[in-house]
Protein backbone atom coordinates (compact mmCIF):
# COMPACT_ATOMS: atom_id res chain seq x y z
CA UNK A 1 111.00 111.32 113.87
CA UNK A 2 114.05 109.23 113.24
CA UNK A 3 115.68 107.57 116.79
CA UNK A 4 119.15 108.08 116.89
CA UNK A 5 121.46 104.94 116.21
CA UNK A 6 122.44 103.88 119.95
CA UNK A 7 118.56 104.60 121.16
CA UNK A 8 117.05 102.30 118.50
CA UNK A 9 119.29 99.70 119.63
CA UNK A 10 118.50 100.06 123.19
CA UNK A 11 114.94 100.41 122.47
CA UNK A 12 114.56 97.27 120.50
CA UNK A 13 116.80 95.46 122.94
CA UNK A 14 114.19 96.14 125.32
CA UNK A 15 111.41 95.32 123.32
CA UNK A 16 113.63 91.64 122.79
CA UNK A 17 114.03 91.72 126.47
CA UNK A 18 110.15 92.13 127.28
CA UNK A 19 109.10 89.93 124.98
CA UNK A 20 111.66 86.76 125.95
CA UNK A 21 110.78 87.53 129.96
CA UNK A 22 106.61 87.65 128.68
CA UNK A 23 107.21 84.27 126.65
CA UNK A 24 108.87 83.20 129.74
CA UNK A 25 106.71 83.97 132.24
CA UNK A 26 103.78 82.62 129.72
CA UNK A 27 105.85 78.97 129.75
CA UNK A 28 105.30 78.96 133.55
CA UNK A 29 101.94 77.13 134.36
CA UNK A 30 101.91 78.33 137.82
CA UNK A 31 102.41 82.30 137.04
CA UNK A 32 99.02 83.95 137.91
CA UNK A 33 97.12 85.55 135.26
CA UNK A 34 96.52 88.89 136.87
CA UNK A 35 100.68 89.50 137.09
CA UNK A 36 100.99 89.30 133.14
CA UNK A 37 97.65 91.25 132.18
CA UNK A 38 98.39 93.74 134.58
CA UNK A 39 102.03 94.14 133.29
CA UNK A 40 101.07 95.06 130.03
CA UNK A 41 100.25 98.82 129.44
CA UNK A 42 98.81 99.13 125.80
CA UNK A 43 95.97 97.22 124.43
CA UNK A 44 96.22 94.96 121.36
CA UNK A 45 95.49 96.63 117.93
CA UNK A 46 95.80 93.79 115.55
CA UNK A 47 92.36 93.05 114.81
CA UNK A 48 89.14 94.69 115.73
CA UNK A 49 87.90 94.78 119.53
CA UNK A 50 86.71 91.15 120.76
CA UNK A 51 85.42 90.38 123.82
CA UNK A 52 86.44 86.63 125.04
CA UNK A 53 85.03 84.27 127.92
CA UNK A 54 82.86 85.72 130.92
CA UNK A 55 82.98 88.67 133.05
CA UNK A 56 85.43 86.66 135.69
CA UNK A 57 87.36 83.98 133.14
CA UNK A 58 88.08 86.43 130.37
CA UNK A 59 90.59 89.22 128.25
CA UNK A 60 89.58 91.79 125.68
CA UNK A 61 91.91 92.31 122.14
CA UNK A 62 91.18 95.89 120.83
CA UNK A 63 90.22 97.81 123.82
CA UNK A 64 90.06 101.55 123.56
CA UNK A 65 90.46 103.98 126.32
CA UNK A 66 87.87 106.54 127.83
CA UNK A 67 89.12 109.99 127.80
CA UNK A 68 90.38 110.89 131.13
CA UNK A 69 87.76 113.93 130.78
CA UNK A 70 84.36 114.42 128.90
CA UNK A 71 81.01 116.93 129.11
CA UNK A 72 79.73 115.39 132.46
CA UNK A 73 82.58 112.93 133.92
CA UNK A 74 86.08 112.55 135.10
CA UNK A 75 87.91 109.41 135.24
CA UNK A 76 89.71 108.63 138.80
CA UNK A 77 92.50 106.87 140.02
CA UNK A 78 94.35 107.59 136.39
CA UNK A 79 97.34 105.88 137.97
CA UNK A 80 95.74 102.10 137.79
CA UNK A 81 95.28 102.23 133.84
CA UNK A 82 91.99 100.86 134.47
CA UNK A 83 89.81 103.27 131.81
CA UNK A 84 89.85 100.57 128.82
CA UNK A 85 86.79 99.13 128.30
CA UNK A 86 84.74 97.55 124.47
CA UNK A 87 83.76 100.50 122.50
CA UNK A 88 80.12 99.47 123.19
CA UNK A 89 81.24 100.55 127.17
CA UNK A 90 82.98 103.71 126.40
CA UNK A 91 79.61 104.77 124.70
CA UNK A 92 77.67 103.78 127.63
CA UNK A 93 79.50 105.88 129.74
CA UNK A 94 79.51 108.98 127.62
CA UNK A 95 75.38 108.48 127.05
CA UNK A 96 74.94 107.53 130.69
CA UNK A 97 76.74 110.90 131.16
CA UNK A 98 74.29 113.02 129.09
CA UNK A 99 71.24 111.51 130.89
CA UNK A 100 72.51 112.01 134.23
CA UNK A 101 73.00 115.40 133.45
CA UNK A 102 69.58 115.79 132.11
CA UNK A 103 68.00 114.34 135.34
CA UNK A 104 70.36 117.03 137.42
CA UNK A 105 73.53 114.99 138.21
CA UNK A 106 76.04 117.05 138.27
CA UNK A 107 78.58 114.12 136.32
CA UNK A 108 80.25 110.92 136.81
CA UNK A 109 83.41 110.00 138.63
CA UNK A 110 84.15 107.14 136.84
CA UNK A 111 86.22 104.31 138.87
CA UNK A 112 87.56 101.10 137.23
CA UNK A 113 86.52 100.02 134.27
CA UNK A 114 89.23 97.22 132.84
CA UNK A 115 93.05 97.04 132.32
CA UNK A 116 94.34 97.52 128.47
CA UNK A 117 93.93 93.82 127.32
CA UNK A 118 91.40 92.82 130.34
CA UNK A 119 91.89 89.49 132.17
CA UNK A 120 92.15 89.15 136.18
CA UNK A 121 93.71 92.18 138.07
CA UNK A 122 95.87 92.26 140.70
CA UNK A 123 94.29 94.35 143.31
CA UNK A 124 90.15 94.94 143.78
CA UNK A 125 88.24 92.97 141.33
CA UNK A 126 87.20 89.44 140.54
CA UNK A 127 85.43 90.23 137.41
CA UNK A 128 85.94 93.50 135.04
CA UNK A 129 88.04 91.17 132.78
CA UNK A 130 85.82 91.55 129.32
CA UNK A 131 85.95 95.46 129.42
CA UNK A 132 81.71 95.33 129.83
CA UNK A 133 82.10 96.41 133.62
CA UNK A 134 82.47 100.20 134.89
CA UNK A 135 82.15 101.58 138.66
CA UNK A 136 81.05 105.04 138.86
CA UNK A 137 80.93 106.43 141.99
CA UNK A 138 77.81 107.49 144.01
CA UNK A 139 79.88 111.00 145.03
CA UNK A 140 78.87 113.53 142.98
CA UNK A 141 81.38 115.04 140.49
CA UNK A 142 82.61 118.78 141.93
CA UNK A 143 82.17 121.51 139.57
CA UNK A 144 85.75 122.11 139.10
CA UNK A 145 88.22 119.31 136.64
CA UNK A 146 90.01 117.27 139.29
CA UNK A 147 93.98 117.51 139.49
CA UNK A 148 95.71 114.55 139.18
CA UNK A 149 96.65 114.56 142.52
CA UNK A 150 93.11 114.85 143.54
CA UNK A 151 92.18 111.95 141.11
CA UNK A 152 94.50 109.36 143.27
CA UNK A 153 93.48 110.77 146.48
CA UNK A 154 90.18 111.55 146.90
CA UNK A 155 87.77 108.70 148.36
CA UNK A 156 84.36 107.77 147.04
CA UNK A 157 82.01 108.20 149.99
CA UNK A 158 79.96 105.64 151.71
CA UNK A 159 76.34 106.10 151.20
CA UNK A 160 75.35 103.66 154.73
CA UNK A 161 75.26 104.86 158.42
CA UNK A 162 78.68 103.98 160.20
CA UNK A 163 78.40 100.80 161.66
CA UNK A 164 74.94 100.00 160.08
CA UNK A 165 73.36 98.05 157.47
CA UNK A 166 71.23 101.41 156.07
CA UNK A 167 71.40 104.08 153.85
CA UNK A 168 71.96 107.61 155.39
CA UNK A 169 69.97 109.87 154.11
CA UNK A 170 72.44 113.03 154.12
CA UNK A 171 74.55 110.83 151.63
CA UNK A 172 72.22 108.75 149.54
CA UNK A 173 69.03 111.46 148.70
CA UNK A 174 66.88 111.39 145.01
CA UNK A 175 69.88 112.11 143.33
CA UNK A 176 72.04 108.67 143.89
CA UNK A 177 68.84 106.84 143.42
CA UNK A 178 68.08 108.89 140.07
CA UNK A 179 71.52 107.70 138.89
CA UNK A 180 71.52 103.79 139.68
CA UNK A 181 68.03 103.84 137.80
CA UNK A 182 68.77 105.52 134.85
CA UNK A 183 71.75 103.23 134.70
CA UNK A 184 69.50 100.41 134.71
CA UNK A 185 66.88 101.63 132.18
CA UNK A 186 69.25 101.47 129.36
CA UNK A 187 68.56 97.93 127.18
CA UNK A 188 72.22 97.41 127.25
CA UNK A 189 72.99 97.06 131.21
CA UNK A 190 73.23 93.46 132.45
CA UNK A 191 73.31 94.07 135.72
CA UNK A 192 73.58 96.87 138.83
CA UNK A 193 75.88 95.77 141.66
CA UNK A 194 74.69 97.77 145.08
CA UNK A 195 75.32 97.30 148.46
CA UNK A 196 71.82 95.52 149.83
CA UNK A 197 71.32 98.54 151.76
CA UNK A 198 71.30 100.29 149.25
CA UNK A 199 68.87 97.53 146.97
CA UNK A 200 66.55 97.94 150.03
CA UNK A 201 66.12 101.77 149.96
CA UNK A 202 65.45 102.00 146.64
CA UNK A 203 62.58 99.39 146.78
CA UNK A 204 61.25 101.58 149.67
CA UNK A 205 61.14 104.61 147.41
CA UNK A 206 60.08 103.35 144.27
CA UNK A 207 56.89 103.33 143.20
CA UNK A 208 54.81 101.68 140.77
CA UNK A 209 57.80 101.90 138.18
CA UNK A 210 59.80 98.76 139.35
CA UNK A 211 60.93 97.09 136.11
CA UNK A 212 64.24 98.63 136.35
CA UNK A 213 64.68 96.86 139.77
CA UNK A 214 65.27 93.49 139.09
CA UNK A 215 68.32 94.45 137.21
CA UNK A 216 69.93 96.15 140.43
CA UNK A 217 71.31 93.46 142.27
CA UNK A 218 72.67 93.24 146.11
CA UNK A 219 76.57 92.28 146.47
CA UNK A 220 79.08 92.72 149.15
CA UNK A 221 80.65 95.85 149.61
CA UNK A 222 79.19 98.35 147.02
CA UNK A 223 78.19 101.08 149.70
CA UNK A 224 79.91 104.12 148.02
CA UNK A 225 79.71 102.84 144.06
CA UNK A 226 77.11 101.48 142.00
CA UNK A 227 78.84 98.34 139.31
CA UNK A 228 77.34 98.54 136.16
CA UNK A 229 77.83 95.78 133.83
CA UNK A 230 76.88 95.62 130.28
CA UNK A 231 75.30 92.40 128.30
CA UNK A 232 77.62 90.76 125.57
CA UNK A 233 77.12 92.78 122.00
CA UNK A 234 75.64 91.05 119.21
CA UNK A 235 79.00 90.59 117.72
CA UNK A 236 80.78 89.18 120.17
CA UNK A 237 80.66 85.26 119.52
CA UNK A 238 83.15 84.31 122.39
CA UNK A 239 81.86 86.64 124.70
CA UNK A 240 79.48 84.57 127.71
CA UNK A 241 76.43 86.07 129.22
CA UNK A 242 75.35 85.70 133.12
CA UNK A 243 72.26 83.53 133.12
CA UNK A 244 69.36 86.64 133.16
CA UNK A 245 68.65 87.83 136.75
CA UNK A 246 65.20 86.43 138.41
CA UNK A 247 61.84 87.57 138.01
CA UNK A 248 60.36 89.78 139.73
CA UNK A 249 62.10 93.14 141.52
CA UNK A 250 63.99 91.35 144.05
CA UNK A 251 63.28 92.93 146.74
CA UNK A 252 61.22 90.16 148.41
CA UNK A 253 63.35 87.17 150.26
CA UNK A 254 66.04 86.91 148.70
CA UNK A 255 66.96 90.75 149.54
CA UNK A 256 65.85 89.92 153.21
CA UNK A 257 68.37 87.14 153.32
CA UNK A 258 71.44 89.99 153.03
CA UNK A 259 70.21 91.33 156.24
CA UNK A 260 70.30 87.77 158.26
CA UNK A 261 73.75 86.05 159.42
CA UNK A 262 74.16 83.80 156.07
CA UNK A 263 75.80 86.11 154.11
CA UNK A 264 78.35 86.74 156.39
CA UNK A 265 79.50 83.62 157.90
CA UNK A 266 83.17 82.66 157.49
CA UNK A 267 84.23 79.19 156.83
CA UNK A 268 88.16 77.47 157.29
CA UNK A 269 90.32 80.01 155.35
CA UNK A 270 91.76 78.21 152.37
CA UNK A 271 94.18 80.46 150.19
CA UNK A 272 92.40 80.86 146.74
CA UNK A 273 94.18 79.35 143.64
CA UNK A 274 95.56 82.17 141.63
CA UNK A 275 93.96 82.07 137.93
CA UNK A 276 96.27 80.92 135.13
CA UNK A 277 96.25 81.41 131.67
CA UNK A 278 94.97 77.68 131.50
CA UNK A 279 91.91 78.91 133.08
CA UNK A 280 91.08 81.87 130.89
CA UNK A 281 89.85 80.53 127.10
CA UNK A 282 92.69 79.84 124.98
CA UNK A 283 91.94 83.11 122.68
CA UNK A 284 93.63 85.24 126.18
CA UNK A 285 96.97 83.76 125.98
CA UNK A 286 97.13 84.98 122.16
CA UNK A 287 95.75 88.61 123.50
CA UNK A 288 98.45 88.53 125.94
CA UNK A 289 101.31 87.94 123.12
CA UNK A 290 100.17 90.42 120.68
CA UNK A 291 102.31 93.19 120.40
């Protein structure tokens, strides 16, 4: 459809207008990075997907979205644009679907996964900037599709006692620990972020299967989602691995250490330098300028 005369003038005023304040804002060394990828609200089409630097220090050209509704999730919190992921990631999602389903999940309420063109956010993440990260929730999916209203306001649920470092078992049964290992059984998956609580009960009800452990990994926070994070594809030369996790299933010392003082101790608080564009590989700041 033709736009008529005055709106096509507007329009690519606009587009003039975004692009000189974007080339601005990219000449300014101290701008952070997560204010100009989380401006932009479209991913980059020019070439084919390409995932660039590591998990924390990175972008993504040619991300593709996944569908705000499928056979066995729902995506949540539409309002962030956070569903874009590497097409390997939206395939994860929709297999880890199936198989949860098979095992009796009911389906996936899928949190962030990574903005249009990746790179730092502004609010909740550090990493999530290659579009190889996803947080699905440990709530179970209702049997009913979600307004949008209840999309932004419904909470994941803590699986831990108030107040303590454990699991309780009303929240976090067979079912949540089903789901974090099937997550981890596919080749694909990197890593499993869980709260150490969490890490703990499932080496406490595992049995002589424990392979899958050493991928599930204790972090901060984590008590009411599980972070899955996918290895680099094959075909993805600028894309940087974590070093493999240790041997062994982890849930020796260095799980007990999450339930000593260490972890928690808090030092002088210095304000963190924002991350720049000079900080992510050069490769982003073309991402970011692609229209």
């Amino acid at each position: 459809m033709r736009l008529p005369a005055g709106t096509a003038r507007l329009a690519a005023q606009a587009c003039l207008a975004l692009v000189a304040a974007t080339t601005a804002a990219l000449a300014a060394e101290d701008t952070p990075a997560s204010a100009l990828f989380g401006a932009v609200a479209v991913p980059s089409t020019d070439h084919p997907p390409a995932v660039i630097g590591s998990y924390a220090r990175g972008c993504i050209a040619g991300a593709v979205p996944l569908p705000a509704d499928g056979p066995g999730w729902q995506v949540m919190r539409p309002s962030r644009n956070r569903a874009w992921g590497h097409p390997s990631l939206v395939a994860f999602v929709e297999r880890l679907a199936a198989a949860a389903k098979a095992d009796g999940w009911p389906g996936l309420l899928v949190g962030d996964m990574g903005q249009p063109r990746g790179g730092p956010m502004l609010t909740g993440h550090a990493s999530h900037q290659i579009g190889l990260d996803v947080d699905v929730w440990l709530t179970p999916m209702p049997g009913h599709t979600l307004t949008r209203d209840e999309r932004e306001g419904l909470s994941a649920v803590s699986m831990l006692r108030n107040g303590v470092m454990e699991v309780d078992p009303a929240r976090f049964g067979q079912g949540q620990a089903a789901l974090v290992r099937r997550a981890a059984l596919f080749p694909e998956v990197e890593r499993v972020f869980v709260n150490p609580a969490i890490k703990k009960a499932l080496c406490a009800s595992a049995a002589t299967d424990r392979d899958w452990l050493a991928k599930v990994r204790p972090w901060y926070g984590h008590d009411d989602h599980m972070h899955v994070r996918l290895r680099c594809p094959a075909d993805q030369p600028l894309c940087r691995d974590q070093d493999p996790p240790p041997e062994g299933d982890g849930c020796g010392a260095e799980l007990a250490w999450w339930f000593g003082p260490e972890p928690y101790k808090k030092g002088p608080a210095v304000p963190a330098k924002p991350v720049t564009l000079v900080d992510l590989p050069p490769a982003c700041t073309g991402v970011l300028r692609e229209p």
